[in-house]
N, C-alpha and C. Protein backbone atom coordinates (compact mmCIF):
# COMPACT_ATOMS: atom_id res chain seq x y z
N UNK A 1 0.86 -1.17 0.00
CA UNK A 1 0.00 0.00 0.00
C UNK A 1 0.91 1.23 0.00
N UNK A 2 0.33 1.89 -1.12
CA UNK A 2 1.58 3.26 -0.89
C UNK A 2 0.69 4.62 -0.20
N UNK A 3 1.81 5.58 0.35
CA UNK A 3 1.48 6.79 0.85
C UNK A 3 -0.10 7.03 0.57
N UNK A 4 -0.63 7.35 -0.28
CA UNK A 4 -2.04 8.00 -0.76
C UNK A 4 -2.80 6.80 -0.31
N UNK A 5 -3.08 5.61 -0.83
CA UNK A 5 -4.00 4.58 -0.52
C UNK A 5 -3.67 4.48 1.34
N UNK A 6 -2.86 4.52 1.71
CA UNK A 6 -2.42 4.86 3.22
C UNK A 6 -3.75 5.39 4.33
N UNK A 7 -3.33 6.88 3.53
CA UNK A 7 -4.22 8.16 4.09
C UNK A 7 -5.37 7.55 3.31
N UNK A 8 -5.72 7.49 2.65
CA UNK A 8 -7.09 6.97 2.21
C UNK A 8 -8.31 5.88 3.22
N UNK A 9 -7.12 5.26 3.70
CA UNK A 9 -7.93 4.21 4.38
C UNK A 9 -7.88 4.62 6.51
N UNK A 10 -7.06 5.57 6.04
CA UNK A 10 -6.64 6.22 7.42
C UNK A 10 -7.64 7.55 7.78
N UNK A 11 -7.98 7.92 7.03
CA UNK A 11 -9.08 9.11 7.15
C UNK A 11 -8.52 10.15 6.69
N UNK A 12 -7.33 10.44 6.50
CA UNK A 12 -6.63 11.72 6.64
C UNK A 12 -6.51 12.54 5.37
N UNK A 13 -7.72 13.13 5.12
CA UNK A 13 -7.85 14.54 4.32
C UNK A 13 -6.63 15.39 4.35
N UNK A 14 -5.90 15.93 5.16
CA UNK A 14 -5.09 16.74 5.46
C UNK A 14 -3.84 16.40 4.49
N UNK A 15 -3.14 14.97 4.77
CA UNK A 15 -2.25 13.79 4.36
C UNK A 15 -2.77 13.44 2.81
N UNK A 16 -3.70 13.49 2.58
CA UNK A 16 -4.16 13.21 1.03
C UNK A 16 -3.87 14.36 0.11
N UNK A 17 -4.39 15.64 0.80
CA UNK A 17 -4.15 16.31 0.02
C UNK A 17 -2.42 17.11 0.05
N UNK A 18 -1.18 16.60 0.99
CA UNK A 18 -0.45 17.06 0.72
C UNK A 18 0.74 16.17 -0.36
N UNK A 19 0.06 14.76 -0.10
CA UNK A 19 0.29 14.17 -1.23
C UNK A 19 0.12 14.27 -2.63
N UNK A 20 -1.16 14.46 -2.77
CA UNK A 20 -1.47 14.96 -3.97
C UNK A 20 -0.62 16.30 -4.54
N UNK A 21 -0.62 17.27 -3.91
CA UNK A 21 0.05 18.69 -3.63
C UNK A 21 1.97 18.52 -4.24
N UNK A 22 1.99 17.14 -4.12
CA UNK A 22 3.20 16.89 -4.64
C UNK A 22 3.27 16.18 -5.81
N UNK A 23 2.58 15.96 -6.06
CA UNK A 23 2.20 15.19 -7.15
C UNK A 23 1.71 14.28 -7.09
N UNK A 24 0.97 13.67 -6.64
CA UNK A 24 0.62 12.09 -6.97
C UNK A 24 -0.81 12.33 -7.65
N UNK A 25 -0.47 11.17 -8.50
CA UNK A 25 -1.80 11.02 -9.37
C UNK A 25 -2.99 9.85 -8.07
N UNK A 26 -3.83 10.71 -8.13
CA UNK A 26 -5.09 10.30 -6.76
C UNK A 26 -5.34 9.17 -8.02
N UNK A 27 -5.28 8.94 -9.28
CA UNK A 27 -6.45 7.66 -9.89
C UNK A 27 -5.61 6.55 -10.04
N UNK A 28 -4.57 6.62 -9.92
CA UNK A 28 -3.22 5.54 -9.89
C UNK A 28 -3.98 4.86 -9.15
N UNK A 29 -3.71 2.92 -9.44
CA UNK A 29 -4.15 2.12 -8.93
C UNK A 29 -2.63 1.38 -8.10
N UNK A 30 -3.26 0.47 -7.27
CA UNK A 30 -2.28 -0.49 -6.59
C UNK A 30 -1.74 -1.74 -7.24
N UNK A 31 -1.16 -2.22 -7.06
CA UNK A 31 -1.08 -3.64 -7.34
C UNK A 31 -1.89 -4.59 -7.64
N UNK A 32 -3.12 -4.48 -7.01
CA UNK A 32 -4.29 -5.03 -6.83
C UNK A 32 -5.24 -4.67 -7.49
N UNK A 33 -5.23 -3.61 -8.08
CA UNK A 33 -6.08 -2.81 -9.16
C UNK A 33 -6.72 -1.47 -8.16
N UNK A 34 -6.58 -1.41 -6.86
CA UNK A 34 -7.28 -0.01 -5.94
C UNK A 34 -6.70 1.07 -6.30
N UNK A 35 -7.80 1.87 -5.99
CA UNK A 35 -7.66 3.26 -6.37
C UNK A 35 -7.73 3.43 -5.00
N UNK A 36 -7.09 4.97 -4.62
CA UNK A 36 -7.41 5.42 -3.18
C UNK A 36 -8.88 5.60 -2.92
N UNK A 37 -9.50 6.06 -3.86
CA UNK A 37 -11.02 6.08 -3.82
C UNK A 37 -11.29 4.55 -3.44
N UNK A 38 -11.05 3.75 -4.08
CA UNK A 38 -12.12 2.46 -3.51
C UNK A 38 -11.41 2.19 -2.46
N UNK A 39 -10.49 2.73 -1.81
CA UNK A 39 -9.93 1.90 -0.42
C UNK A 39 -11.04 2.71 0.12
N UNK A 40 -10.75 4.15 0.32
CA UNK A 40 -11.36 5.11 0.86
C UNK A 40 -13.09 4.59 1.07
N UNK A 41 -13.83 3.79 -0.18
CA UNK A 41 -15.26 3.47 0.42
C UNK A 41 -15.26 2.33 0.49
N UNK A 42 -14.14 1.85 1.04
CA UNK A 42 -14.23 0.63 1.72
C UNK A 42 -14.63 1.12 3.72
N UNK A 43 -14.24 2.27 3.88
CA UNK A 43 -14.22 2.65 5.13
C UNK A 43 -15.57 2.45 5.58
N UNK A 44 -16.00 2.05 6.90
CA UNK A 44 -17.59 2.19 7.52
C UNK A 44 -18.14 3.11 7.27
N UNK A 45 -19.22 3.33 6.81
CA UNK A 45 -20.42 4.24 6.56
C UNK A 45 -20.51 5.37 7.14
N UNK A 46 -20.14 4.63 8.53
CA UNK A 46 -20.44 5.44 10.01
C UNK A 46 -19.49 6.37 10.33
N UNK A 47 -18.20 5.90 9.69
CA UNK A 47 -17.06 6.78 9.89
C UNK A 47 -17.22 7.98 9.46
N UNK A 48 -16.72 8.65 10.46
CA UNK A 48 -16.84 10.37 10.29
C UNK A 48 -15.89 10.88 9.59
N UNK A 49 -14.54 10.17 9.00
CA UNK A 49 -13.66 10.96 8.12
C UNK A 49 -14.22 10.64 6.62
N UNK A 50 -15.29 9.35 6.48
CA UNK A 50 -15.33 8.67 5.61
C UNK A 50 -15.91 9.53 4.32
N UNK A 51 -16.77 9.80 4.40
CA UNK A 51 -17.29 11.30 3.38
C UNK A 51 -16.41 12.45 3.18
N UNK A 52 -15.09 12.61 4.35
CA UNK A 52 -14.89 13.83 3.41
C UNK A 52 -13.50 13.37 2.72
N UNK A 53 -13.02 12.12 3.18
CA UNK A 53 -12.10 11.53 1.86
C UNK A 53 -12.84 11.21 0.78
N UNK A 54 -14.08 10.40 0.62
CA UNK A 54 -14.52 10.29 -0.49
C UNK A 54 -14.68 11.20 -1.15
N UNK A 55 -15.46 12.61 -0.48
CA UNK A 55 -15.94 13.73 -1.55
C UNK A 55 -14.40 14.91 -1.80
N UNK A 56 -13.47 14.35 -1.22
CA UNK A 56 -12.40 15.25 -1.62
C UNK A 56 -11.28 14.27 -2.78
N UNK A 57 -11.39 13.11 -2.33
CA UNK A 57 -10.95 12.62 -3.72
C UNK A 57 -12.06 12.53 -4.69
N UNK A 58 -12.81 12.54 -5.02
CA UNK A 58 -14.30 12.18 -6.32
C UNK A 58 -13.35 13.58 -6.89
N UNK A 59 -13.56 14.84 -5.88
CA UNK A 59 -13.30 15.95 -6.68
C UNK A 59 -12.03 15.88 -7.30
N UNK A 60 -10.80 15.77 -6.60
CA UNK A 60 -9.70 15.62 -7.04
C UNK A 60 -9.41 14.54 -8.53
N UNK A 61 -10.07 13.50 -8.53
CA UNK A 61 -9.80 12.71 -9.72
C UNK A 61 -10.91 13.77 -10.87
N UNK A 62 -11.71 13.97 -11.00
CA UNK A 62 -12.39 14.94 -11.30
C UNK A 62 -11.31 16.06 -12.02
N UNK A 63 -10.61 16.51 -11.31
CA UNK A 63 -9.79 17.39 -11.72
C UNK A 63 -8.54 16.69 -12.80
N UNK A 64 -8.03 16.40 -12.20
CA UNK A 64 -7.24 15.37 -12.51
C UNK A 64 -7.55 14.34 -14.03
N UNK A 65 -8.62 14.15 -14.10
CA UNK A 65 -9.36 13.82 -15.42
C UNK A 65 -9.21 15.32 -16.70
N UNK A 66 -9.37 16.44 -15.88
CA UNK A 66 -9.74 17.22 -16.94
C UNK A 66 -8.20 18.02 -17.47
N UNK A 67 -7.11 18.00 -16.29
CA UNK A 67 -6.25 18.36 -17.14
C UNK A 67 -5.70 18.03 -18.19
């Protein structure tokens, strides 16, 4: 699991986006075929970081698509 899929499954908005901030491509997959996004909604429902990694990466690949 690298850095981004990390924070992804860790909650950490903060850590995602300073990764990204350096470059990392958020749609890069793993080994396994994961995206930080699907680790990220792998997280419980219930989890309170869980929505705002999802809705801050959706946006980020989003972006990331259009450059």
């Amino acid at each position: 699991m690298g850095p981004l899929t990390w924070a992804a499954r860790s909650g950490a908005v903060a850590t995602l986006r300073g990764i990204a901030e350096a470059g990392a491509n958020v749609r890069a997959a793993t080994g396994n075929g994961f995206t930080a996004l699907d680790v990220a909604l792998q997280r419980p429902a219930d989890d309170p970081n869980r929505s705002a990694v999802v809705e801050w990466l959706e946006a980020r690949e989003a972006e990331q698509r259009s450059e």
